[in-house]
Protein backbone atom coordinates (compact mmCIF):
# COMPACT_ATOMS: atom_id res chain seq x y z
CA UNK A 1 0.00 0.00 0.00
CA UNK A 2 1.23 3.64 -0.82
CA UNK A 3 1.26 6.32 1.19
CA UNK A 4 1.60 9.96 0.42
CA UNK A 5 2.03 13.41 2.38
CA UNK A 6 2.05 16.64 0.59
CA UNK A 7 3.05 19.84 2.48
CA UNK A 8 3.55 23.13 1.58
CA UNK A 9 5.53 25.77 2.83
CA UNK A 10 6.51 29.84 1.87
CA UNK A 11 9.19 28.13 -0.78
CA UNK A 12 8.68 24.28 -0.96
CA UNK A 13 6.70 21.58 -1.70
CA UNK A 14 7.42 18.29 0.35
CA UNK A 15 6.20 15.82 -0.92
CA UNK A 16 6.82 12.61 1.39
CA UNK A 17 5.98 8.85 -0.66
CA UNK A 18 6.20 5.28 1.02
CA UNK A 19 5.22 1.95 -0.04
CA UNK A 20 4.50 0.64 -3.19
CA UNK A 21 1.75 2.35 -5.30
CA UNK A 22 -1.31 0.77 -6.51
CA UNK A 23 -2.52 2.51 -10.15
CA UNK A 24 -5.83 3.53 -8.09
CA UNK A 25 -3.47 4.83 -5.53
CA UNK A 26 -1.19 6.91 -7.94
CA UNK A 27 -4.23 8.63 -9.52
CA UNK A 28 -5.56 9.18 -6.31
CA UNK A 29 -2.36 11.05 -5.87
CA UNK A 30 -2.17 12.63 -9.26
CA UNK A 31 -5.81 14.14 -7.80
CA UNK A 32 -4.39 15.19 -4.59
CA UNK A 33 -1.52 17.14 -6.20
CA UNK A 34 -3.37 18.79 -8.65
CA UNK A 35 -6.03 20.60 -6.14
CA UNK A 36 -3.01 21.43 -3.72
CA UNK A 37 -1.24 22.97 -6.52
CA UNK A 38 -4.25 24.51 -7.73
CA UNK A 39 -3.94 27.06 -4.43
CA UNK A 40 -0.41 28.31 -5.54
CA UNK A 41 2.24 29.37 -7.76
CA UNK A 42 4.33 26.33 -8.13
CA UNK A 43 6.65 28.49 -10.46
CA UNK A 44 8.10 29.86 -7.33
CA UNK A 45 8.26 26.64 -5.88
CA UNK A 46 10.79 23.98 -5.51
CA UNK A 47 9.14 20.00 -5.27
CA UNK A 48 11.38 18.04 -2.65
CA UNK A 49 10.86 14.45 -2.86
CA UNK A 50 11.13 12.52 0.25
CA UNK A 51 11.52 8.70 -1.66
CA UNK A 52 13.15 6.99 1.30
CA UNK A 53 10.70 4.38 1.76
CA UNK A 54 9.48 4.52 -1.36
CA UNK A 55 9.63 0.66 -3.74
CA UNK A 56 10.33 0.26 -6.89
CA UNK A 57 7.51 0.37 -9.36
CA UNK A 58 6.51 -2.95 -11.31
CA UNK A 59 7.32 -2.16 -15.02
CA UNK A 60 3.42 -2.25 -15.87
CA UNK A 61 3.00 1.29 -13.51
CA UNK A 62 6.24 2.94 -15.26
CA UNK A 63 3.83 4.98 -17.44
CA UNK A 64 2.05 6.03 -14.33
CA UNK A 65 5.14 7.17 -12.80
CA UNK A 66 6.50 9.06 -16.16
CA UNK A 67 2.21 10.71 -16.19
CA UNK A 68 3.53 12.10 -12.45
CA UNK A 69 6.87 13.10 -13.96
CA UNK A 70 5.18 15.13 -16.65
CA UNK A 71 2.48 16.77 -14.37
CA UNK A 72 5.61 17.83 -12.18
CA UNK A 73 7.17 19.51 -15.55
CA UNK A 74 3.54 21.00 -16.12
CA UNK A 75 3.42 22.95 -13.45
CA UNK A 76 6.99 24.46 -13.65
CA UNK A 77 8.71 24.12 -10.74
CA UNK A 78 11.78 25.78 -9.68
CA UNK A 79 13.40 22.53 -9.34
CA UNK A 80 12.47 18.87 -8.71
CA UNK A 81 14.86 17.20 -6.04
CA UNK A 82 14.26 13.62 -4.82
CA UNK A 83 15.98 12.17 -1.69
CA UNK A 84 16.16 8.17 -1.06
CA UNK A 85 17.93 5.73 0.48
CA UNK A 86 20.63 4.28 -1.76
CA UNK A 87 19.01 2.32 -3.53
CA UNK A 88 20.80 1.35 -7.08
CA UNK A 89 17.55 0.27 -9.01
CA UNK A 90 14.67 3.18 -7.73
CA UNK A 91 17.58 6.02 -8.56
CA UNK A 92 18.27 4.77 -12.67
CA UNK A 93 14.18 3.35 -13.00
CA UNK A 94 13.26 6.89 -11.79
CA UNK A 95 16.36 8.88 -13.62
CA UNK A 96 15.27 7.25 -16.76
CA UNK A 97 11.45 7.83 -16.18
CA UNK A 98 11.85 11.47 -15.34
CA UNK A 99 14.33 11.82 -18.83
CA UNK A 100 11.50 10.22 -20.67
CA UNK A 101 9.02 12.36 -19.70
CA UNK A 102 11.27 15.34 -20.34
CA UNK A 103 11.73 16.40 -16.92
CA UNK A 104 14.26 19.04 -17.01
CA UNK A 105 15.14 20.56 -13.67
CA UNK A 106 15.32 16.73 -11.89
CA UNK A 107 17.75 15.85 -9.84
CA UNK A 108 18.57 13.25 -7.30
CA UNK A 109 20.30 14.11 -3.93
């Protein structure tokens, strides 16, 4: 089950993930975000990723992930930063995911 925690302050968005994501529970998500970033200027935003305890998607959810990627480059942000454990696999599934869907300003720290 995947959880999610979406916080805003005056200059950043954390976003906290855990689990692994159901598709129900990523649009669920993709909902969430949306209305919360309705209320602002993400522009002047940066998106921190807390991906700690966040698994590895099942290849039949990649376009899921990339559909989050590309809302995330909709909306503009500053920057995109994503923080996780070191974990070999999540950081080149979601590297390549985030290049696909032409995620610009990504990074992984």
């Amino acid at each position: 089950m995947g959880k999610y925690k979406i916080a805003v302050t005056p200059d950043k968005i954390n976003l906290t993930l855990e689990g692994k994501f159901t598709q129900e529970e990523i649009q669920q998500f993709s909902d969430s975000f949306q209305s919360e970033m309705k209320k602002i200027n993400p522009t002047q935003y940066t998106l921190e990723i807390d991906a700690a305890k966040f698994q590895v998607l099942p290849s039949e959810l990649h376009d899921s992930l990339k559909g989050c990627f590309e809302l995330y480059q909709h909306f503009g942000f500053k920057q995109v930063l994503m923080h996780h454990e070191t974990n070999v696999i999540l950081s080149m599934q979601v590297k390549r995911i985030a290049s696909e869907a032409g995620l610009l300003n990504f990074d992984i720290i």
